[in-house]
Protein backbone atom coordinates (compact mmCIF):
# COMPACT_ATOMS: atom_id res chain seq x y z
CA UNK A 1 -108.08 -71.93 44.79
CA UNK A 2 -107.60 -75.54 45.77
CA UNK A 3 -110.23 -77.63 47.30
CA UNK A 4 -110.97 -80.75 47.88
CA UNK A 5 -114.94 -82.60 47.46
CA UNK A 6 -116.13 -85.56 48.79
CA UNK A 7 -118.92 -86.99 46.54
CA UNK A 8 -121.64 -89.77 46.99
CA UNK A 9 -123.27 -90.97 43.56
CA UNK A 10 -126.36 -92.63 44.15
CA UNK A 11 -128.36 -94.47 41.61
CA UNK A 12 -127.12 -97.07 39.22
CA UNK A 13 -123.50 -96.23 39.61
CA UNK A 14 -121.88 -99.70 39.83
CA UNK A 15 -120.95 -102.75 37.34
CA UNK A 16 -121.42 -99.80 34.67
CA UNK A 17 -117.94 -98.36 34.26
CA UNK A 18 -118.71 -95.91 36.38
CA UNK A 19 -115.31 -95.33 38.12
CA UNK A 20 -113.12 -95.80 35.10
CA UNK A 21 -115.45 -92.84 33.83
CA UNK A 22 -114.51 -90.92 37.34
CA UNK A 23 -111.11 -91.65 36.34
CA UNK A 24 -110.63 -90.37 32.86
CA UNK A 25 -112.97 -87.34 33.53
CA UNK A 26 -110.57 -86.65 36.86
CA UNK A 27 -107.16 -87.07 34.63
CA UNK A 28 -108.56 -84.81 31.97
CA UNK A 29 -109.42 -82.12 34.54
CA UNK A 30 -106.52 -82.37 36.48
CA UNK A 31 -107.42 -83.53 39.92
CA UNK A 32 -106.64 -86.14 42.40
CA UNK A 33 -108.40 -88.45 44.64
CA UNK A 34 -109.85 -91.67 44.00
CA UNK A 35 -113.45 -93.49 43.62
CA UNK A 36 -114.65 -96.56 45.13
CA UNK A 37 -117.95 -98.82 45.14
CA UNK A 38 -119.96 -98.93 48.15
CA UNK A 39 -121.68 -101.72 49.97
CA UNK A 40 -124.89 -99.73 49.22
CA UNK A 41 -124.67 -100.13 45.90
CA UNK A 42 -123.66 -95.89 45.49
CA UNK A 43 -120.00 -94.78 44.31
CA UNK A 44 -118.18 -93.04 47.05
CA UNK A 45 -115.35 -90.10 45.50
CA UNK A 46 -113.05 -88.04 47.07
CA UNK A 47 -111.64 -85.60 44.37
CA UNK A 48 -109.04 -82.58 44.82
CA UNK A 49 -107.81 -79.48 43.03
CA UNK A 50 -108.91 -76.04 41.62
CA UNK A 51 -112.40 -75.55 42.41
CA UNK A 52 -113.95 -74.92 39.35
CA UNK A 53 -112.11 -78.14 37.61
CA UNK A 54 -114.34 -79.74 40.83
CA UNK A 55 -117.57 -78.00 39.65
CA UNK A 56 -116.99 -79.28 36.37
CA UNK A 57 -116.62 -82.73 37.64
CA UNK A 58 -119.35 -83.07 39.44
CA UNK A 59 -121.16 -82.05 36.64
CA UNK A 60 -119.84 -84.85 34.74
CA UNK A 61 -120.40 -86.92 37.66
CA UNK A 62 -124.14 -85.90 37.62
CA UNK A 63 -123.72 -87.43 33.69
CA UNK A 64 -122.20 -90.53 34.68
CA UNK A 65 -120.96 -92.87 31.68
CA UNK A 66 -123.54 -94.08 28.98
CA UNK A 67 -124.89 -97.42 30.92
CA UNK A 68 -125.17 -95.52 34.33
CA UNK A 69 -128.40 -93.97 35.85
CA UNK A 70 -127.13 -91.23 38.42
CA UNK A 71 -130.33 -90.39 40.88
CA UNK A 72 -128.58 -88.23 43.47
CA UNK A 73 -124.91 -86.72 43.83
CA UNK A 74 -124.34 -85.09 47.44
CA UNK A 75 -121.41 -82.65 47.51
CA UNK A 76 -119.59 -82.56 50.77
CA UNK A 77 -117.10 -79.16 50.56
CA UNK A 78 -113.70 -80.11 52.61
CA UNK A 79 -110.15 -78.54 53.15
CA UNK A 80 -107.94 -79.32 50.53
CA UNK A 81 -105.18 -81.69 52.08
CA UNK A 82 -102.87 -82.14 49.05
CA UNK A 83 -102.29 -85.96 49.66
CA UNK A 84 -103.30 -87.28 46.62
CA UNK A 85 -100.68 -87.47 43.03
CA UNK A 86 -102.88 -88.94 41.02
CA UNK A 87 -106.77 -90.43 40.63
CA UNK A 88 -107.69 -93.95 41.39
CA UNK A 89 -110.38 -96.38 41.52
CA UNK A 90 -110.87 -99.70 43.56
């Protein structure tokens, strides 16, 4: 069943590679969406598809990249909307 997750990453999430690692983790699962850097210094990411690639990412997201120190991830469940073809990062 598609789904769709919006995810906060708190912690040392930014100037680390952190979104490129959203990215690639995303890609290999097969979802959409996209990841961005806050103003308070946490990693906001919206992220679509089947829900247990989602679980899985979040999972990975809980990991974060080599160089990151992930204190908190906060799962907002949403409707899936479909309007996302790929997974991007600004």
């Amino acid at each position: 069943m598609k789904t769709r997750a919006e995810i906060k990453v708190k912690g040392l999430v930014q100037g680390v590679g952190y979104r490129a690692f959203a990215k690639r983790v995303a890609e290999r699962l097969g979802l959409n969406g996209f990841a961005q850097n806050m103003p308070d210094g946490s990693v906001r990411i919206i992220v679509e598809g089947e829900r247990d690639a989602i679980e899985e990412f979040i999972g990975e997201c809980r990991r974060g990249p080599p160089l990151s120190e992930v204190e908190d991830v906060n799962v907002k469940w949403e409707e899936y909307k479909g309007e996302f073809d790929n997974f991007y990062y600004f």
